[in-house]
Structure formats: structure tokens, C-alpha cells
C-alpha atoms as a PDB file:
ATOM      1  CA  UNK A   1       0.000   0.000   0.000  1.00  0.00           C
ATOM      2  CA  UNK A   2       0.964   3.517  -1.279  1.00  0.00           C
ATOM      3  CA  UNK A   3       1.928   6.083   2.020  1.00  0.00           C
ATOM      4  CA  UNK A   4      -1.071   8.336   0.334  1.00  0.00           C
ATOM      5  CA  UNK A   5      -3.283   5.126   0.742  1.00  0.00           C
ATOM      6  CA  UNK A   6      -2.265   4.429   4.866  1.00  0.00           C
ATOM      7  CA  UNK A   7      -2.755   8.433   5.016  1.00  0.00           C
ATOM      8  CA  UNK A   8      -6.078   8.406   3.856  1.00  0.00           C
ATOM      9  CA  UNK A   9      -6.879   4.991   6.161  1.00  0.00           C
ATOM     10  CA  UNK A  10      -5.726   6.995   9.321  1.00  0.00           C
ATOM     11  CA  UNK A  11      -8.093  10.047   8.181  1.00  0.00           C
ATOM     12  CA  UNK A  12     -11.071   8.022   8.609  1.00  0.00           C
ATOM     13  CA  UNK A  13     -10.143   5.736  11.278  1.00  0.00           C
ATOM     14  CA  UNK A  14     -11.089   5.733  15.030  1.00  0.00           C
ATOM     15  CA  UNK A  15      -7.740   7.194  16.384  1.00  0.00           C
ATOM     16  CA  UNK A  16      -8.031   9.724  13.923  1.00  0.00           C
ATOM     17  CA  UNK A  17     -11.967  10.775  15.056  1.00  0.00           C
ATOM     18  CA  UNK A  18     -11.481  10.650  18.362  1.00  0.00           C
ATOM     19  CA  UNK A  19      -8.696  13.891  18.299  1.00  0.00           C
ATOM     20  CA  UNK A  20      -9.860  17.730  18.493  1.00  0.00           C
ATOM     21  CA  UNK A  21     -10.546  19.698  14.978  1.00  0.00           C
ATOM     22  CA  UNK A  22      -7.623  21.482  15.580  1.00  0.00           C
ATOM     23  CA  UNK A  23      -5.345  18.353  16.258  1.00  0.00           C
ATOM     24  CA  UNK A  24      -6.941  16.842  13.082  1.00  0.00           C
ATOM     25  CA  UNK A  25      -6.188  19.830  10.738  1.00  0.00           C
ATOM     26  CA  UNK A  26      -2.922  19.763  12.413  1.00  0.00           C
ATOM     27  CA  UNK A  27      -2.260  16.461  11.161  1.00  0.00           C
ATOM     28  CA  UNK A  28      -3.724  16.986   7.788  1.00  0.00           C
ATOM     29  CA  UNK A  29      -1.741  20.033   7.106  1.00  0.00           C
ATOM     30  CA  UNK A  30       1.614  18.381   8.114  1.00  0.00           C
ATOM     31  CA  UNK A  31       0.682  15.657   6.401  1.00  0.00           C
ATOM     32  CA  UNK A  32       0.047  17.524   3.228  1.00  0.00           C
ATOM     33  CA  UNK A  33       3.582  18.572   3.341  1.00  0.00           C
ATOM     34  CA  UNK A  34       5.244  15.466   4.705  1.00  0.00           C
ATOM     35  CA  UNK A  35       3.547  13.535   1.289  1.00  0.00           C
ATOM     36  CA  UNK A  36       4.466  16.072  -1.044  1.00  0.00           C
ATOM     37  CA  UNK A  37       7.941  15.634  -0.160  1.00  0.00           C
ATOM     38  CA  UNK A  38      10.716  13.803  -3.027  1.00  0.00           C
ATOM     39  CA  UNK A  39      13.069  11.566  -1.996  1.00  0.00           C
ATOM     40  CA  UNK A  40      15.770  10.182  -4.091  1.00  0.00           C
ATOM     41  CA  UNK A  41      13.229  11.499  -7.577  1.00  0.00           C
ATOM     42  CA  UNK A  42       9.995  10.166  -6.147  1.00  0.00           C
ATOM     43  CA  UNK A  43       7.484  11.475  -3.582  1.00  0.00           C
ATOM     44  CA  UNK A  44       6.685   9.705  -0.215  1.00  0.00           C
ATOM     45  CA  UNK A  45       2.864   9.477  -0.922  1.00  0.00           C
ATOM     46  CA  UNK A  46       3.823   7.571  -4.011  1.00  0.00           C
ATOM     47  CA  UNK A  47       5.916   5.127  -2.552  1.00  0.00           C
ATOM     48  CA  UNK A  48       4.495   2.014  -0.845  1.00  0.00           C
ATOM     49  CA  UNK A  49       5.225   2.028   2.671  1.00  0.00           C
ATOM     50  CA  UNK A  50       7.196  -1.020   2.696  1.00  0.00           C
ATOM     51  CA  UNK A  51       9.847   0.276   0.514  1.00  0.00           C
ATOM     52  CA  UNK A  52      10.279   3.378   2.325  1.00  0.00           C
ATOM     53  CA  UNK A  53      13.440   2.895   3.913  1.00  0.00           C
ATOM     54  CA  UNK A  54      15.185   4.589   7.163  1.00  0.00           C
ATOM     55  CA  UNK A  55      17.760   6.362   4.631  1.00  0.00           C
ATOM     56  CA  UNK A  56      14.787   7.796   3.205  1.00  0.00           C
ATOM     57  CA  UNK A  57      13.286   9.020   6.493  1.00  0.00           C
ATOM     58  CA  UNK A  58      16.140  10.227   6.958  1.00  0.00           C
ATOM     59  CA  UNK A  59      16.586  12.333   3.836  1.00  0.00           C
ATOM     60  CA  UNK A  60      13.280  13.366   4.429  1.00  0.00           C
ATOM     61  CA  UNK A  61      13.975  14.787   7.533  1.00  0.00           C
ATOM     62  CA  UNK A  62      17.105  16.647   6.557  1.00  0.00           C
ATOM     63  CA  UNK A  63      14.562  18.343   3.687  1.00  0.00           C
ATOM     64  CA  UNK A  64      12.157  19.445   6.666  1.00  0.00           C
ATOM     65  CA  UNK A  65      14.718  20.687   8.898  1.00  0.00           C
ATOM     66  CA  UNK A  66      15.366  23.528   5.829  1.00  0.00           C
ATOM     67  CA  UNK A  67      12.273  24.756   6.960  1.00  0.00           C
ATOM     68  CA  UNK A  68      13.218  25.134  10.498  1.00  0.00           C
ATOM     69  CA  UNK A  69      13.674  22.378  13.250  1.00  0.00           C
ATOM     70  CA  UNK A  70      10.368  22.945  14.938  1.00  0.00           C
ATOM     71  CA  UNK A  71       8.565  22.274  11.707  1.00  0.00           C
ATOM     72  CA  UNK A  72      10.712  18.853  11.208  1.00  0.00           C
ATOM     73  CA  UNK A  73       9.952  17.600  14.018  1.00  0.00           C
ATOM     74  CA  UNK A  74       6.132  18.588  13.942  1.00  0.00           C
ATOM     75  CA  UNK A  75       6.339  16.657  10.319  1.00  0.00           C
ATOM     76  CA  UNK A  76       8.243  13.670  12.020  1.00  0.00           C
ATOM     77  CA  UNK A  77       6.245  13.191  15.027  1.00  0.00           C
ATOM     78  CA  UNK A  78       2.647  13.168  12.616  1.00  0.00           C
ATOM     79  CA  UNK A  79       4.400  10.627   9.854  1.00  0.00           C
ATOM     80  CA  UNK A  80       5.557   8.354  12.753  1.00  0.00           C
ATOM     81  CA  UNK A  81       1.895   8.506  14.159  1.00  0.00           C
ATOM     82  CA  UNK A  82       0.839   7.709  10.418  1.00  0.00           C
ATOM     83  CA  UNK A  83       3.057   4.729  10.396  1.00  0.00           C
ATOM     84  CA  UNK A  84       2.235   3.452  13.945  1.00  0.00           C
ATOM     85  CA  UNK A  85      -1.412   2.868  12.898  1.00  0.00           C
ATOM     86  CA  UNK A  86      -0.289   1.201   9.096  1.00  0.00           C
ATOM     87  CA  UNK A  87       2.261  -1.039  11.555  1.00  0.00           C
ATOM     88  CA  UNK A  88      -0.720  -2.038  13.936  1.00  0.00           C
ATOM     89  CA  UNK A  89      -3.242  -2.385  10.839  1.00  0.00           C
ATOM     90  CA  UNK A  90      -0.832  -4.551   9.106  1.00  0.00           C
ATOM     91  CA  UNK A  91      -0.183  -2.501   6.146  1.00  0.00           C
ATOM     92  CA  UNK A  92       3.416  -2.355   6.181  1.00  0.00           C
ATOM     93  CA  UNK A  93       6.207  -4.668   9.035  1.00  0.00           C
ATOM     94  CA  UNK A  94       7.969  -1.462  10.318  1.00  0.00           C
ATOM     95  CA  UNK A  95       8.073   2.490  10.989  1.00  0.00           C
ATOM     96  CA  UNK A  96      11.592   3.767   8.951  1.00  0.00           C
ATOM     97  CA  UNK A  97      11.258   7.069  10.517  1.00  0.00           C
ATOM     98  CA  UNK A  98      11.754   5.741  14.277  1.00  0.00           C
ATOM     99  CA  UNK A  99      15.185   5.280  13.689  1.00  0.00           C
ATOM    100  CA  UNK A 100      15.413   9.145  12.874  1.00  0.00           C
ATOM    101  CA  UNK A 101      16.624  11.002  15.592  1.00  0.00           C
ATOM    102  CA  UNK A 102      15.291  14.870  15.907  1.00  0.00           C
ATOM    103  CA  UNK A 103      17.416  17.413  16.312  1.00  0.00           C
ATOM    104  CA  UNK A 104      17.000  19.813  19.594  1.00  0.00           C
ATOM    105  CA  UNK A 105      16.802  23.316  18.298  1.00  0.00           C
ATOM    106  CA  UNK A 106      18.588  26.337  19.956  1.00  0.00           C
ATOM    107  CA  UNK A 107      16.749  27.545  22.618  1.00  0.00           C
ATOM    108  CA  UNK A 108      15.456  31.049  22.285  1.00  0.00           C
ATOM    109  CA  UNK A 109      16.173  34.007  24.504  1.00  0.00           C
ATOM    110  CA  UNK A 110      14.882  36.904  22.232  1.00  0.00           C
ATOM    111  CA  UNK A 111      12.518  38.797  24.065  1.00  0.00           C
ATOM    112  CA  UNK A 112      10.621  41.889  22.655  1.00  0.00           C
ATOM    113  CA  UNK A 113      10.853  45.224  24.128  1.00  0.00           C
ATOM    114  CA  UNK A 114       7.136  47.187  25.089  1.00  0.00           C
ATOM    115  CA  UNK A 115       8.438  49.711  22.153  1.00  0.00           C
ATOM    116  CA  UNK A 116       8.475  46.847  19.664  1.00  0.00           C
ATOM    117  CA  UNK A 117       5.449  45.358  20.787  1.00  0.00           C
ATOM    118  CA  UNK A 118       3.726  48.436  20.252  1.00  0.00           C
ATOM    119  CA  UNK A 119       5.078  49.251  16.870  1.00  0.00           C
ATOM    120  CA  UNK A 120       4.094  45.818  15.661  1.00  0.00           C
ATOM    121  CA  UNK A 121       0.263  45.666  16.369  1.00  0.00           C
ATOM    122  CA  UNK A 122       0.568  49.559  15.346  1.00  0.00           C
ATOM    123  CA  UNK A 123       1.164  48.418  12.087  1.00  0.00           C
ATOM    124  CA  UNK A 124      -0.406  45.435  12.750  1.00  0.00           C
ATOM    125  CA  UNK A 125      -3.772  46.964  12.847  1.00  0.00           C
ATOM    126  CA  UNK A 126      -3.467  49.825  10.455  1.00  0.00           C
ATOM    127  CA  UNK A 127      -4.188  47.451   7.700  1.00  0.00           C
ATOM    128  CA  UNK A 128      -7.149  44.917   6.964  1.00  0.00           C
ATOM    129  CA  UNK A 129      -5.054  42.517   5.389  1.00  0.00           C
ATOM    130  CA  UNK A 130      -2.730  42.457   9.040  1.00  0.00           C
ATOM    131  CA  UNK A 131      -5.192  43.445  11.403  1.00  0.00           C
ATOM    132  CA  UNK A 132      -6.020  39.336  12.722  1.00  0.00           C
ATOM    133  CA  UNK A 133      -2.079  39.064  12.322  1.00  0.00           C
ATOM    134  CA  UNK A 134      -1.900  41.499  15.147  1.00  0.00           C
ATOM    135  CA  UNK A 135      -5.159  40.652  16.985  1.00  0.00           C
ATOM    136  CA  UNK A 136      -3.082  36.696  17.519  1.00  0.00           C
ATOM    137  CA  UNK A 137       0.095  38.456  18.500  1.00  0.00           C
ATOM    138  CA  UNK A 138      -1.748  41.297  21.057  1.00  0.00           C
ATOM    139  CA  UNK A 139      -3.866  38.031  23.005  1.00  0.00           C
ATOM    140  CA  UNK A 140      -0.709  35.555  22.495  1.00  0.00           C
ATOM    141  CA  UNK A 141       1.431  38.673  24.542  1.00  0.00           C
ATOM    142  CA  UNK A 142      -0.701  39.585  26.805  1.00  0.00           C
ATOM    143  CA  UNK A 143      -1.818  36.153  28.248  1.00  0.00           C
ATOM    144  CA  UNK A 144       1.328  34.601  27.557  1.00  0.00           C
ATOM    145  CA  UNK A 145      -0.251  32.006  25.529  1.00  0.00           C
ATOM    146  CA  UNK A 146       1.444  30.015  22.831  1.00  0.00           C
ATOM    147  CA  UNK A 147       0.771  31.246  19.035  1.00  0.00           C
ATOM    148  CA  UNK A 148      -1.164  28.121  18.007  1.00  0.00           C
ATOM    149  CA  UNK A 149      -3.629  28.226  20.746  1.00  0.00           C
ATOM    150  CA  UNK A 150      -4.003  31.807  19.705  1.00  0.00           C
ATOM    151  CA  UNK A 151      -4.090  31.183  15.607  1.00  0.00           C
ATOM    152  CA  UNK A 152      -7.324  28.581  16.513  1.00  0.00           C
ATOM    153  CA  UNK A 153      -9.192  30.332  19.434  1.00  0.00           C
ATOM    154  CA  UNK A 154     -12.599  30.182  18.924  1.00  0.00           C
ATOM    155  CA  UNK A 155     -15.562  33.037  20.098  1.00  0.00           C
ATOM    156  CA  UNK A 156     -17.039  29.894  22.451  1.00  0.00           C
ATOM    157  CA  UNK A 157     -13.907  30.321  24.653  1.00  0.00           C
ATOM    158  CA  UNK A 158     -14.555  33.972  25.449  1.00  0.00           C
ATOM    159  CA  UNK A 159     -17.156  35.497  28.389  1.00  0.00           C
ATOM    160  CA  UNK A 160     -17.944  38.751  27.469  1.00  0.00           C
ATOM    161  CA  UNK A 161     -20.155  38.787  30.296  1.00  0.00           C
ATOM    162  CA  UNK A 162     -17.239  38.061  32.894  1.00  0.00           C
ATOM    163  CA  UNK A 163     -14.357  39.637  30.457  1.00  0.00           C
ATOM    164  CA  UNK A 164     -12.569  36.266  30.444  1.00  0.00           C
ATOM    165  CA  UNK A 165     -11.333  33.523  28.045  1.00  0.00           C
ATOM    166  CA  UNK A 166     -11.023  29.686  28.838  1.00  0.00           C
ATOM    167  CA  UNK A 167      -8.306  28.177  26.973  1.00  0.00           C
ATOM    168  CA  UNK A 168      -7.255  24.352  27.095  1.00  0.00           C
ATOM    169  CA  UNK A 169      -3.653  24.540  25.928  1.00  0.00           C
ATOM    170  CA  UNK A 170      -2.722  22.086  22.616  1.00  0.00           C
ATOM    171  CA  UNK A 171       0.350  21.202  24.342  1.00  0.00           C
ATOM    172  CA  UNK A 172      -0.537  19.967  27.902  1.00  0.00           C
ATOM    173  CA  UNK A 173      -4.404  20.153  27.772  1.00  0.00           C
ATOM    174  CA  UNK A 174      -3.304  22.448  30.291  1.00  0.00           C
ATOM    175  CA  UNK A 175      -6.314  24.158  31.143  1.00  0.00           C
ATOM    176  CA  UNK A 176      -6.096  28.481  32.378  1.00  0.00           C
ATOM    177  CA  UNK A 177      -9.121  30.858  32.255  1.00  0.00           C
ATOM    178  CA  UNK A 178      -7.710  34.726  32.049  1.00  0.00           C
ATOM    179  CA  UNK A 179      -8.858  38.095  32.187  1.00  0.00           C
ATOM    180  CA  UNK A 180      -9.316  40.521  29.395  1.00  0.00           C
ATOM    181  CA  UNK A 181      -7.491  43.862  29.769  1.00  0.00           C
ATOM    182  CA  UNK A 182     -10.047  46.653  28.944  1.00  0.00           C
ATOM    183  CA  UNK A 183      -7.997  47.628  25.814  1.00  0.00           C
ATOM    184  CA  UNK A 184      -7.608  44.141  24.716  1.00  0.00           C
ATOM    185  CA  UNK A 185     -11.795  43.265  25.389  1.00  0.00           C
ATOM    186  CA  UNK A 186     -12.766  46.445  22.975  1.00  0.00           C
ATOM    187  CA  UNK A 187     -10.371  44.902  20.285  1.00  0.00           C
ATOM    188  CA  UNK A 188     -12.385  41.759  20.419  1.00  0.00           C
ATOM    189  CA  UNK A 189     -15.708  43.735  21.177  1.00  0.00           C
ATOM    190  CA  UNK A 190     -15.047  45.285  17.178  1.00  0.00           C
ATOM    191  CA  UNK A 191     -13.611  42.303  16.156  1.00  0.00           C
ATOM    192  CA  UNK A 192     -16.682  40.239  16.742  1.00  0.00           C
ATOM    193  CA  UNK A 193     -18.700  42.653  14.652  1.00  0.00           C
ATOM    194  CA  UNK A 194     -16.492  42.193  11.924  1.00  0.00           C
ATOM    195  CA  UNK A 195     -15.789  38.450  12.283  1.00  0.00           C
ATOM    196  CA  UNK A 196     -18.324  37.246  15.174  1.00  0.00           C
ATOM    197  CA  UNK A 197     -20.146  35.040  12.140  1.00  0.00           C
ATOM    198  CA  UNK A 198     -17.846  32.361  11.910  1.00  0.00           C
ATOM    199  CA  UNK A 199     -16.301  30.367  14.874  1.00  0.00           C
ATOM    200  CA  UNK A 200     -12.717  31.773  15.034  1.00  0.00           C
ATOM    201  CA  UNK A 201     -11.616  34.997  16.987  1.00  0.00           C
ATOM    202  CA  UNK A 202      -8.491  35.454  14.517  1.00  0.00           C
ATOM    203  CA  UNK A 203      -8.809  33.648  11.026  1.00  0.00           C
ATOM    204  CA  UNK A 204      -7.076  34.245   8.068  1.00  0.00           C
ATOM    205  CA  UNK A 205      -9.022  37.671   6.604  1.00  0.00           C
ATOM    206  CA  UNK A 206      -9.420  36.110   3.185  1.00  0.00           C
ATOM    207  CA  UNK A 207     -11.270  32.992   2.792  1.00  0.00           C
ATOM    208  CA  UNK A 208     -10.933  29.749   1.140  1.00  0.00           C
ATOM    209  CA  UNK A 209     -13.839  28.857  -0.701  1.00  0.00           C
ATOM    210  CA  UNK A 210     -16.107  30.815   1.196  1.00  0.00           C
ATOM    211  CA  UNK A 211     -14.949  29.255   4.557  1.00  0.00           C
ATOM    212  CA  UNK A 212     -12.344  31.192   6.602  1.00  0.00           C
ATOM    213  CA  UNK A 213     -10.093  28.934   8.661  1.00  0.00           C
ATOM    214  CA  UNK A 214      -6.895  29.720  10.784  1.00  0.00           C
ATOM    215  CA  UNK A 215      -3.503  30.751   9.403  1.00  0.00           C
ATOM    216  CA  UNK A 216      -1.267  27.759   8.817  1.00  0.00           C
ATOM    217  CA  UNK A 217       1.422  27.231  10.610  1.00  0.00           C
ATOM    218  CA  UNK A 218       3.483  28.627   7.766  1.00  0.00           C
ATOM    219  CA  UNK A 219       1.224  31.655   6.656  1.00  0.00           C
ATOM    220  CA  UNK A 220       1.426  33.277   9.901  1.00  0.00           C
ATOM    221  CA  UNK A 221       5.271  33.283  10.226  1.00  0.00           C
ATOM    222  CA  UNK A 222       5.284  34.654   6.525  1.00  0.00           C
ATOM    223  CA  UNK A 223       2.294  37.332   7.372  1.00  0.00           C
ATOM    224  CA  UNK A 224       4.182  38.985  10.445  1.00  0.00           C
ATOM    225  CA  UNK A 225       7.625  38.998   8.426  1.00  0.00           C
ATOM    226  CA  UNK A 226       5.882  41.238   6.717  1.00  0.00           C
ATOM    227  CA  UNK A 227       4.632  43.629   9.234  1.00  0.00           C
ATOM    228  CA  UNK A 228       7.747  43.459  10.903  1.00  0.00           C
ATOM    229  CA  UNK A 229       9.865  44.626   7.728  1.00  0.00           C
ATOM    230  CA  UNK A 230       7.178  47.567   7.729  1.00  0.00           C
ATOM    231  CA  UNK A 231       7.401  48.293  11.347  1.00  0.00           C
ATOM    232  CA  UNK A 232      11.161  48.646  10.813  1.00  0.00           C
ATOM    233  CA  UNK A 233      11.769  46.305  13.586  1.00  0.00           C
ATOM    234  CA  UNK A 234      14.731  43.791  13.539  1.00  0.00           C
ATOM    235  CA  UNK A 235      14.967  40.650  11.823  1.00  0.00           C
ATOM    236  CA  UNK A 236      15.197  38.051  14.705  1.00  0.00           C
ATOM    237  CA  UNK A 237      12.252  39.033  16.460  1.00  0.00           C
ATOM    238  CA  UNK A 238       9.475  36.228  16.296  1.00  0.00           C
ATOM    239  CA  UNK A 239       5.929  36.006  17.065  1.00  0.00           C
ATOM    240  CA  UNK A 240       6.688  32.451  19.273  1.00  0.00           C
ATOM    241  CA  UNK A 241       8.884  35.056  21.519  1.00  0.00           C
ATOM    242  CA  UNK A 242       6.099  37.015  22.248  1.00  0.00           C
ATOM    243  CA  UNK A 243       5.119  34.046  25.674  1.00  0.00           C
ATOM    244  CA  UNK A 244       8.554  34.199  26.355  1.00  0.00           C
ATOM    245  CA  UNK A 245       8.433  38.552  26.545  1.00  0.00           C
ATOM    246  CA  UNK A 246       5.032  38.546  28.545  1.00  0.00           C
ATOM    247  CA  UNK A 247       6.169  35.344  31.359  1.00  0.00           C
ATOM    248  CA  UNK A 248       9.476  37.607  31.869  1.00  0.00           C
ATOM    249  CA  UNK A 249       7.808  40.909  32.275  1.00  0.00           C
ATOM    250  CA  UNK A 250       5.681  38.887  34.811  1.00  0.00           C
ATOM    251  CA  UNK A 251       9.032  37.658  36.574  1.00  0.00           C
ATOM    252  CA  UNK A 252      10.583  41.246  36.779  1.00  0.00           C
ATOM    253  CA  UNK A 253       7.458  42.599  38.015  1.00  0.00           C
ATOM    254  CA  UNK A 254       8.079  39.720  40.855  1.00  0.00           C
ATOM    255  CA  UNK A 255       4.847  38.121  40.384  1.00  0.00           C
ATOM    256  CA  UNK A 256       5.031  34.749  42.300  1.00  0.00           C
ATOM    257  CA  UNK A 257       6.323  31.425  40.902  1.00  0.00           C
ATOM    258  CA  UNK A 258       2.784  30.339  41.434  1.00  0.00           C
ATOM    259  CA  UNK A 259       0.853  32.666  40.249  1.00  0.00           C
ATOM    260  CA  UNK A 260       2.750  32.858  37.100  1.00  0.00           C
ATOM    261  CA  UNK A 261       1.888  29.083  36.158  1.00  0.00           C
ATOM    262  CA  UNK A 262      -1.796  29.884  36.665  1.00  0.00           C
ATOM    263  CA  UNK A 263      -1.192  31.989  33.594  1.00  0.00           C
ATOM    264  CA  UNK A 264       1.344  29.901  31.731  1.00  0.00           C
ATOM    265  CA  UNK A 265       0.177  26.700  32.333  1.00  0.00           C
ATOM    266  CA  UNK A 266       3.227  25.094  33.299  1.00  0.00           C
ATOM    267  CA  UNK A 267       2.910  21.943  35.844  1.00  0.00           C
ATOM    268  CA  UNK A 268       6.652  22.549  37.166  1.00  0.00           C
ATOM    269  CA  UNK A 269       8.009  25.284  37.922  1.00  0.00           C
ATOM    270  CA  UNK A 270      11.661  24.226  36.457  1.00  0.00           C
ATOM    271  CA  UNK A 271       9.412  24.729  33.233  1.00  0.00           C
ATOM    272  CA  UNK A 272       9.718  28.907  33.954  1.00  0.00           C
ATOM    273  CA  UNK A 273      13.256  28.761  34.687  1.00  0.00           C
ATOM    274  CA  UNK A 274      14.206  29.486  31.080  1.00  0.00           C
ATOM    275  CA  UNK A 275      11.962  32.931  31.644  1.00  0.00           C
ATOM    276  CA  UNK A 276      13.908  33.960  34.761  1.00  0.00           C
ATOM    277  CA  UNK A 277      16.759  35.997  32.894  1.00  0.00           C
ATOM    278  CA  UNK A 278      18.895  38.149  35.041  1.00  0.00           C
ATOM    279  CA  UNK A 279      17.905  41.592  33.746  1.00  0.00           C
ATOM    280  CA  UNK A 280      18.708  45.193  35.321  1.00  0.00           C
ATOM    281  CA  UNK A 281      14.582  44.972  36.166  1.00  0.00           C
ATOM    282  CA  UNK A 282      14.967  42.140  38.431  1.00  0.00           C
ATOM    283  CA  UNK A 283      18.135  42.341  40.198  1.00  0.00           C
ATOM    284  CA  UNK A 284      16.528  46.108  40.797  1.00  0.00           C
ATOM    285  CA  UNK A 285      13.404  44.813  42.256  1.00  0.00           C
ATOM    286  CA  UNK A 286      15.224  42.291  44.451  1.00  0.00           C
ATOM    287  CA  UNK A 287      17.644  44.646  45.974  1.00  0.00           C
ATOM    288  CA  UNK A 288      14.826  47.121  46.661  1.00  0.00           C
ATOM    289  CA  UNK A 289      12.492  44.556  48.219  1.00  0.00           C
ATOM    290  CA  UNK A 290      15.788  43.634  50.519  1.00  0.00           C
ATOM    291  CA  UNK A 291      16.659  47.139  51.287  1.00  0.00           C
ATOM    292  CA  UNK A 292      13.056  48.120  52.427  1.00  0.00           C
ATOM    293  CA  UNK A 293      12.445  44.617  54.087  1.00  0.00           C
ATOM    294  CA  UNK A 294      15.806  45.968  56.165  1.00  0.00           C
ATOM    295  CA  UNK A 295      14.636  49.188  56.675  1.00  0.00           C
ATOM    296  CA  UNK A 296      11.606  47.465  58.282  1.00  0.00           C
ATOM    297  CA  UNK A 297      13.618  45.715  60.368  1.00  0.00           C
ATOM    298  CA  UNK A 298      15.322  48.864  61.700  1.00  0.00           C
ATOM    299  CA  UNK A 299      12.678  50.887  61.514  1.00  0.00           C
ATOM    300  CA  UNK A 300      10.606  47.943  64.259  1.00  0.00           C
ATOM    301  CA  UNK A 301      13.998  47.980  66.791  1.00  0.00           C
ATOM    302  CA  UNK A 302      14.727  51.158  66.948  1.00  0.00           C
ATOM    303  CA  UNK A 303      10.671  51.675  68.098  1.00  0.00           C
ATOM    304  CA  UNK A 304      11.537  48.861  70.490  1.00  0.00           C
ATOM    305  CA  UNK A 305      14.004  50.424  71.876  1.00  0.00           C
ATOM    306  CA  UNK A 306      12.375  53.518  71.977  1.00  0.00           C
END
């Protein structure tokens, strides 16, 4: 059986229906690209999945990882899922792209200043065509939330009512329910008028077929290069750093370990370590808690004594 063939199988098996919407378009999306891909003059949704070997998982691989290392490994964790299920349904004896191993990618420390922020959803929002570009990056900043959770948010997880939003995190099924900043509840407040007629908070403006759906994991990277470039902001900023900028801003404003994981969603707090840089903000906001906590202390004797 043809790798298109066990692909299609999955698509309408049990495993398959029993995953959210989003994890299924996930899958079919990575999926799309994973089958698309040539190996050695032929592409793997052509080949049988018997005769795909582990050197050409691994060529594979090496042809994702061109498109960054977090998209690889997206596109190797969904084909070894796809393979799993054509290994337990007998379609094929093994899984060739077990034996790949991913790559760890360089961890990122960029963090955005409240200048750049501003500049971006600026620009952001001054056109149509980038206004849901900036909507994503405004909620993913301000409740620290990762980008995907933001780029398939749907109205039924917002309270207008109570000014919240419920969000059950892709990665963890983590589950954190937020406030809305008054600025941030009159974007959505417009937004629904505009957009409040279809199930998504932030879709892609233009639709496909008459159906608007989220930005895909690799129109939304190519939509905010843009505004950046127009925005005059510098090339290594990301819209994935924009969790990282709001969880530190929440460390040097010394919000509590635990309080800050009510927001992230992190189980562990060695999870937020990577967020605790040691910036000027910080070691400031230490040394003054220490110096009044001693002044305190002097302050209490010398009334003692008095």
C-alpha cells in the first residue's frame, strides 16, 4: 500500500476521530507537506510504505529541517503517528522514521521590548489585510499564551459577560481561564462585529472557498515577516517570543512562581526557569524589596528600643 493510501486509512479511522478539529487539521496540514515531499526522484505518498526505507526518512527529515527544526519535528512526530497505525493495521512490518533522531533546536532568549510590541500591532492593525495578524500576536502577549492556541481560538472560549477567556492549551491540555485587559476586550468587542459570524476569533481575513479557517502554521510566520519589515523592527524578532516577553515581564514585576503558572500553564516550575533571565529589572526589584524589608527591620527595633 501507497503512504497516500495508509494516510487516507488513518483520516477516517477511530484514532483519527477521536482527536480535536484542531489536532486533526494539524495532522492533515503536516501531512500535506510530509507527502508532497521527493526523496531520491519520487514522492513519499507515491511510494508504498514497505519500501520506504530509514535512509529515506532520513533524507526526508534533513529536507524538513530547511524549513526550520520545529517544523521537522512537527512533520516527524505526525508521519511516525501515520506509520504506527499502518504497523498495527498490518499494512506495512515497520516504521523507517523511528530510527530518525530529531534534532534539539537552539533555545530562544529573544525577548521583545514594550516599544516593539507596540510598533508591531501599530502596524499590525493599520491594515485589513494584518489586522487578525496582530489581533493573535496582542492576546498571544498579553496572556502569555502560545501562538497556536491563539491562531485557533474560537468566540465559544470567550465570556464577554465576565471579560474572560477559557483556553485548554494544545500542548498539555493544560487548562487556564484569564482576564481581558479593557484595551484588549474592545479589540475583540469590534472584532466580533467584523468576524463574530464564523467560529474563530483570529482567522485568516481572506477565505478559502467561502470558509475562513486559521492561518497555517506557515502563513502566519510569513504574514508577520511582513509587518515586521514595515514596522522597521529587527529581523530576529518572532511572534513564538512574544510568551517568552510577557512570562518575563511577569518575573521582573516579581509576580510569584505560582501565580505565574496559573497563567502559563506550566505543571513545574523548572518549566519557567528558562523565563527567569537576570535583567537590570529584576536584580533592581530584588535589591529594593531587601533594602526596604531591612529598613523594616530597623525601623521595628529602633521603636523597640524607643
Amino acid at each position: 500500500m501507497k503512504l497516500r493510501e495508509a494516510t487516507d486509512e488513518y483520516f477516517i479511522s477511530h484514532d483519527y476521530s477521536y482527536l480535536r478539529d484542531e489536532t486533526k487539521a494539524h495532522y492533515a496540514y503536516l501531512m500535506g507537506i510530509a507527502l508532497g515531499t521527493k526523496v531520491e526522484g519520487k514522492s513519499l505518498a507515491e511510494r508504498r510504505c514497505d519500501k520506504i526505507s530509514t535512509r529515506m526518512a532520513k533524507q526526508a527529515y534533513n529536507q524538513w529541517c530547511t524549513k526550520g527544526i520545529h517544523m521537522a519535528n512537527h512533520l516527524l512526530s505526525t508521519i511516525r503517528i501515520i506509520f504506527n497505525y499502518a504497523v498495527h493495521m498490518e499494512l506495512c512490518i515497520s516504521n523507517p522514521f523511528v530510527a530518525v533522531k530529531k534534532r534539539t533546536p537552539v533555545r530562544r532568549k529573544t525577548v521583545w521590548t514594550k516599544e516593539q510590541v507596540k510598533k508591531f500591532l501599530d502596524t499590525a492593525y493599520s491594515d485589513f489585510d494584518t489586522r487578525n495578524v496582530g489581533l493573535i500576536a496582542q492576546m498571544a502577549y498579553e496572556w502569555c499564551q502560545r501562538l497556536g492556541d491563539m491562531r485557533t481560538l474560537k468566540w465559544s472560549n470567550i465570556d464577554f459577560e465576565q471579560q474572560t477567556v477559557y483556553i485548554e492549551q494544545s500542548k498539555r491540555r493544560a487548562e487556564v481561564f484569564l482576564p481581558i485587559s479593557d484595551a484588549l476586550y474592545s479589540m475583540l468587542v469590534a472584532q466580533r462585529e467584523d468576524f463574530g459570524f464564523q467560529e474563530y476569533v483570529a482567522p485568516s481575513v481572506r477565505p478559502q472557498k467561502g470558509v475562513y479557517k486559521p492561518y497555517t502554521l506557515t502563513h502566519l510566520p510569513r504574514m508577520a515577516k511582513m509587518i515586521r519589515s514595515k514596522a522597521g523592527l529587527p529581523d530576529d524578532l518572532r511572534l513564538s517570543d512574544l510568551r517568552r516577553t510577557g512570562t518575563t515581564e511577569m518575573v521582573e514585576a516579581g509576580v510569584s512562581m505560582g501565580n505565574i503558572m496559573s497563567v502559563t500553564g506550566h505543571a513545574n516550575p523548572q518549566s519557567v526557569k528558562p523565563y527567569m533571565k537576570n535583567t537590570l529589572a529584576s536584580a533592581n526589584l530584588a535589591l529594593t524589596q531587601r533594602q526596604n524589608r531591612d529598613k523594616s527591620t530597623v525601623d521595628a527595633a529602633k521603636e523597640e528600643y524607643i
